[in-house]
Protein backbone atom coordinates (compact mmCIF):
# COMPACT_ATOMS: atom_id res chain seq x y z
CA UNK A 1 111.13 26.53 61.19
CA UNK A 2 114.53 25.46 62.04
CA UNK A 3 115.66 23.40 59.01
CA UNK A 4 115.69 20.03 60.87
CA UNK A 5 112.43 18.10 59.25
CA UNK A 6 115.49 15.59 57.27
CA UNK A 7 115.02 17.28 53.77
CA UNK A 8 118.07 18.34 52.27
CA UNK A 9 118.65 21.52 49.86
CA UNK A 10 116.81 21.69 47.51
CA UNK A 11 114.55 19.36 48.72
CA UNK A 12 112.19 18.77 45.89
CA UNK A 13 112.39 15.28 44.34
CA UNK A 14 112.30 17.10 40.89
CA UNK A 15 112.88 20.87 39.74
CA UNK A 16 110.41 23.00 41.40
CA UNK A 17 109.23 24.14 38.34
CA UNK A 18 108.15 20.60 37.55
CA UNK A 19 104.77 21.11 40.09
CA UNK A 20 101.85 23.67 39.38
CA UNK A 21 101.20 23.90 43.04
CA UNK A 22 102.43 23.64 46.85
CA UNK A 23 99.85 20.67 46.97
CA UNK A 24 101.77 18.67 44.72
CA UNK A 25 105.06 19.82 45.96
CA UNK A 26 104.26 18.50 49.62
CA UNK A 27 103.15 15.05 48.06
CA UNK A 28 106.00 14.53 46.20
CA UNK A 29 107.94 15.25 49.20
CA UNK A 30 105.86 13.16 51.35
CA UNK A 31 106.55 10.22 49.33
CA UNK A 32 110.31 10.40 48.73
CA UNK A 33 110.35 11.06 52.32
CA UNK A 34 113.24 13.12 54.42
CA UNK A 35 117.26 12.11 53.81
CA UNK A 36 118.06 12.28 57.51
CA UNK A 37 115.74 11.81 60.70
CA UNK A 38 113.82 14.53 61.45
CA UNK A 39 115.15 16.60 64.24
CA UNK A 40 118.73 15.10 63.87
CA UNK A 41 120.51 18.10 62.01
CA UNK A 42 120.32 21.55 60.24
CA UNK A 43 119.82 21.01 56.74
CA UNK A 44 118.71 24.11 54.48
CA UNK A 45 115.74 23.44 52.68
CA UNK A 46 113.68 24.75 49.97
CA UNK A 47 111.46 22.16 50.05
CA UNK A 48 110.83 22.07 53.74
CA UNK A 49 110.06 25.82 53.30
CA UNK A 50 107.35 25.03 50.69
CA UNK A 51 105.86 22.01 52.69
CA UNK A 52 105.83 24.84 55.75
CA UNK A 53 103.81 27.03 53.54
CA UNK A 54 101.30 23.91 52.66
CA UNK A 55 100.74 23.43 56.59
CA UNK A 56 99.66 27.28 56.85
CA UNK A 57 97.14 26.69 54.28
CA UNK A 58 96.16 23.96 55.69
CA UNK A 59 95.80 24.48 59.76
CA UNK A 60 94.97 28.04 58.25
CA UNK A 61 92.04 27.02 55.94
CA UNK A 62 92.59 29.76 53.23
CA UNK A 63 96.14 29.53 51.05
CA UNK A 64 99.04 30.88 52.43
CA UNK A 65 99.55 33.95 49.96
CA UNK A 66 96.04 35.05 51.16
CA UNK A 67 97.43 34.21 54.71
CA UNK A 68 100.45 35.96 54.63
CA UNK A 69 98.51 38.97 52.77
CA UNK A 70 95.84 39.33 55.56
CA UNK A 71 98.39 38.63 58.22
CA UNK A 72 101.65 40.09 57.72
CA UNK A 73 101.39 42.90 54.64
CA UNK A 74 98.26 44.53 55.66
CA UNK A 75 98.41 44.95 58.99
CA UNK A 76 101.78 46.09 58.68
CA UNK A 77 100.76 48.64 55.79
CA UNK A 78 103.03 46.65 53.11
CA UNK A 79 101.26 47.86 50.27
CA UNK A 80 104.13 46.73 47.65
CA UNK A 81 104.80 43.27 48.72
CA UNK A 82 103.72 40.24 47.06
CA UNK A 83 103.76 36.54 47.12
CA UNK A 84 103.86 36.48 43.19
CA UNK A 85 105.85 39.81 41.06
CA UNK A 86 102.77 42.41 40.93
CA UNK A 87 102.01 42.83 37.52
CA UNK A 88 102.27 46.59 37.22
CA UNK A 89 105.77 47.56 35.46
CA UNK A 90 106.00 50.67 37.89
CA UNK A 91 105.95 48.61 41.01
CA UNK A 92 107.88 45.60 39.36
CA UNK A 93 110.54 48.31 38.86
CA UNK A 94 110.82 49.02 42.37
CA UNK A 95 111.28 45.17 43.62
CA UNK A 96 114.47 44.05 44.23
CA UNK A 97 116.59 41.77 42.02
CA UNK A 98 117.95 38.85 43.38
CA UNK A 99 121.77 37.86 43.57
CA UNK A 100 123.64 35.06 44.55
CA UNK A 101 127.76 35.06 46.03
CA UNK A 102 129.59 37.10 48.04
CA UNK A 103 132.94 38.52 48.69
CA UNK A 104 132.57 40.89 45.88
CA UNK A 105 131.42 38.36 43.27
CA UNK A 106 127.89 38.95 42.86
CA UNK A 107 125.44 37.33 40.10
CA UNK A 108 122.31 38.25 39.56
CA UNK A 109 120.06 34.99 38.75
CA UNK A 110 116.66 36.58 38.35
CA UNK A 111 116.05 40.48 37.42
CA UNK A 112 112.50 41.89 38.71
CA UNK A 113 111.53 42.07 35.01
CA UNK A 114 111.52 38.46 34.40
CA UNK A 115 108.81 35.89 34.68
CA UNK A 116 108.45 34.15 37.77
CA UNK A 117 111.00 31.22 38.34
CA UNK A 118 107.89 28.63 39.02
CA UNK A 119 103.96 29.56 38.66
CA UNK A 120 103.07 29.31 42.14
CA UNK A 121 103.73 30.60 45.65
CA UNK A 122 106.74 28.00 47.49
CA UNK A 123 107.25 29.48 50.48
CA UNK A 124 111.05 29.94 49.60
CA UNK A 125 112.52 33.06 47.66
CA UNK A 126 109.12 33.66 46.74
CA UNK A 127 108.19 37.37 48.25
CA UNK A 128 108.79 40.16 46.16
CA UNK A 129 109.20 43.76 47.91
CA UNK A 130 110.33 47.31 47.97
CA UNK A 131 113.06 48.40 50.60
CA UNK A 132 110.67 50.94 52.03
CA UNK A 133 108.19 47.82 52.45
CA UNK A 134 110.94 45.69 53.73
CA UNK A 135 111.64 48.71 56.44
CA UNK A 136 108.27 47.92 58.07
CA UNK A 137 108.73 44.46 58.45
CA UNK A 138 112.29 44.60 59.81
CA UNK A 139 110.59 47.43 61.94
CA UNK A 140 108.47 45.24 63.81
CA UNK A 141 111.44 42.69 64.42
CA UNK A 142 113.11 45.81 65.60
CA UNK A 143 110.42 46.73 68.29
CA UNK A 144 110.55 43.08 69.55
CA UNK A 145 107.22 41.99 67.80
CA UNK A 146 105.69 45.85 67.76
CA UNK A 147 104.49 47.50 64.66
CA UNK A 148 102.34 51.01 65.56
CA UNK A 149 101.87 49.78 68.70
CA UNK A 150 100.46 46.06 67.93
CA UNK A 151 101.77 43.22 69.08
CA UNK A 152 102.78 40.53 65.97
CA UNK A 153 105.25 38.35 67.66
CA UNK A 154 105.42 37.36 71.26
CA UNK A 155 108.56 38.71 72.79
CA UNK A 156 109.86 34.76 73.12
CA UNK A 157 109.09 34.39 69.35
CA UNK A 158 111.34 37.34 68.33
CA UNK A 159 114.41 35.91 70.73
CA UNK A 160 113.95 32.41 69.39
CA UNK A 161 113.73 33.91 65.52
CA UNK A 162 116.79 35.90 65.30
CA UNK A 163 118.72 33.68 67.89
CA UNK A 164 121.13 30.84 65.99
CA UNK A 165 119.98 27.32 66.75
CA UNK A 166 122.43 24.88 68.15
CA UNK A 167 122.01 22.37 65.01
CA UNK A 168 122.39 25.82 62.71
CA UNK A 169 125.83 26.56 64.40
CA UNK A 170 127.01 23.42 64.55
CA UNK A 171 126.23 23.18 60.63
CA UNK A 172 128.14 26.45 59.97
CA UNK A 173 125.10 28.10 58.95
CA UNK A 174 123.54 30.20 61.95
CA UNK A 175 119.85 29.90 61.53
CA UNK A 176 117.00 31.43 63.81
CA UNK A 177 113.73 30.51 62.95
CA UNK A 178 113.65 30.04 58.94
CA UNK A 179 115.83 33.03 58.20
CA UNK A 180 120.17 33.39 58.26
CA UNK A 181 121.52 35.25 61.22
CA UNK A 182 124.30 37.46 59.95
CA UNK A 183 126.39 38.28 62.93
CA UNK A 184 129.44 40.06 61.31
CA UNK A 185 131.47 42.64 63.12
CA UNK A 186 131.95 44.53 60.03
CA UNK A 187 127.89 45.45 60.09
CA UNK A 188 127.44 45.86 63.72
């Protein structure tokens, strides 16, 4: 969860395309092995992200789309987010795009209308949601780990997720657990 398992970005010993499934993704991994020893620095990771999501399905025992599905989106009434882009061209329309840059130079690199960038869940970039979805989840990080008052996250959980690691910071890269901590004046 904090980017220090020694993989380094992008992780994958091939293009992530290249595997049909987060099986063979976590193999490949598992045999080229991690750049740097684990736990000795912050290294953004796709890969780690998708060998994460292999461990749910795992210690889980049903796959982690079905996981997160049962988990996270229903409980929390996400009815248009998805671990794959729905199929439907009216809800398709109402996912967002994704962009890459900053400081006013913004690129789109895949538009909600376009095929999936590999055929199976990775566990990195791969939900696909509305804002008004997106609302709920952020909600219940809001609420320190409330949603409609249930309890998701432990109130240690939430501190420790959107609270910078030490290796993160040190990196230049403020990480909580598995997600960028933006803390910019200009948006507080």
């Amino acid at each position: 969860l904090k980017h220090t398992g020694g993989f380094r970005q992008p992780g994958y010993p091939g293009w992530a395309g290249s595997y049909n499934n987060l099986q063979e993704v976590t193999e490949a991994l598992a045999a080229a092995g991690p750049k740097y020893t684990p736990g000795s620095r912050f290294t953004y990771s796709d890969g780690g992200s998708s060998a994460l999501a292999h461990i749910v399905t795992a210690a889980s025992g049903i796959q982690v789309e079905e996981f997160i599905k049962t988990r996270i989106f229903d409980p929390l009434e996400m009815k248009e987010s998805f671990c794959m882009p729905p199929e439907e061209d009216s809800l398709r329309s109402r996912v967002s795009c994704t962009y890459s840059g900053g400081s006013n130079n913004w690129t789109k690199y895949w538009d909600n209308f376009d095929p999936p960038q590999v055929s199976y869940f990775r566990g990195s970039g791969g939900i696909f949601t509305t804002a008004s979805d997106y609302s709920l989840f952020l909600s219940m990080w809001l609420n320190n780990g409330y949603w409609n008052s249930t309890r998701f996250l432990d109130s240690t959980t939430v501190e420790m997720a959107v609270t910078p690691s030490n290796e993160s910071v040190a990196a230049g890269k403020p990480f909580g657990l598995h997600w960028e901590i933006y803390d910019n004046p200009i948006f507080s």
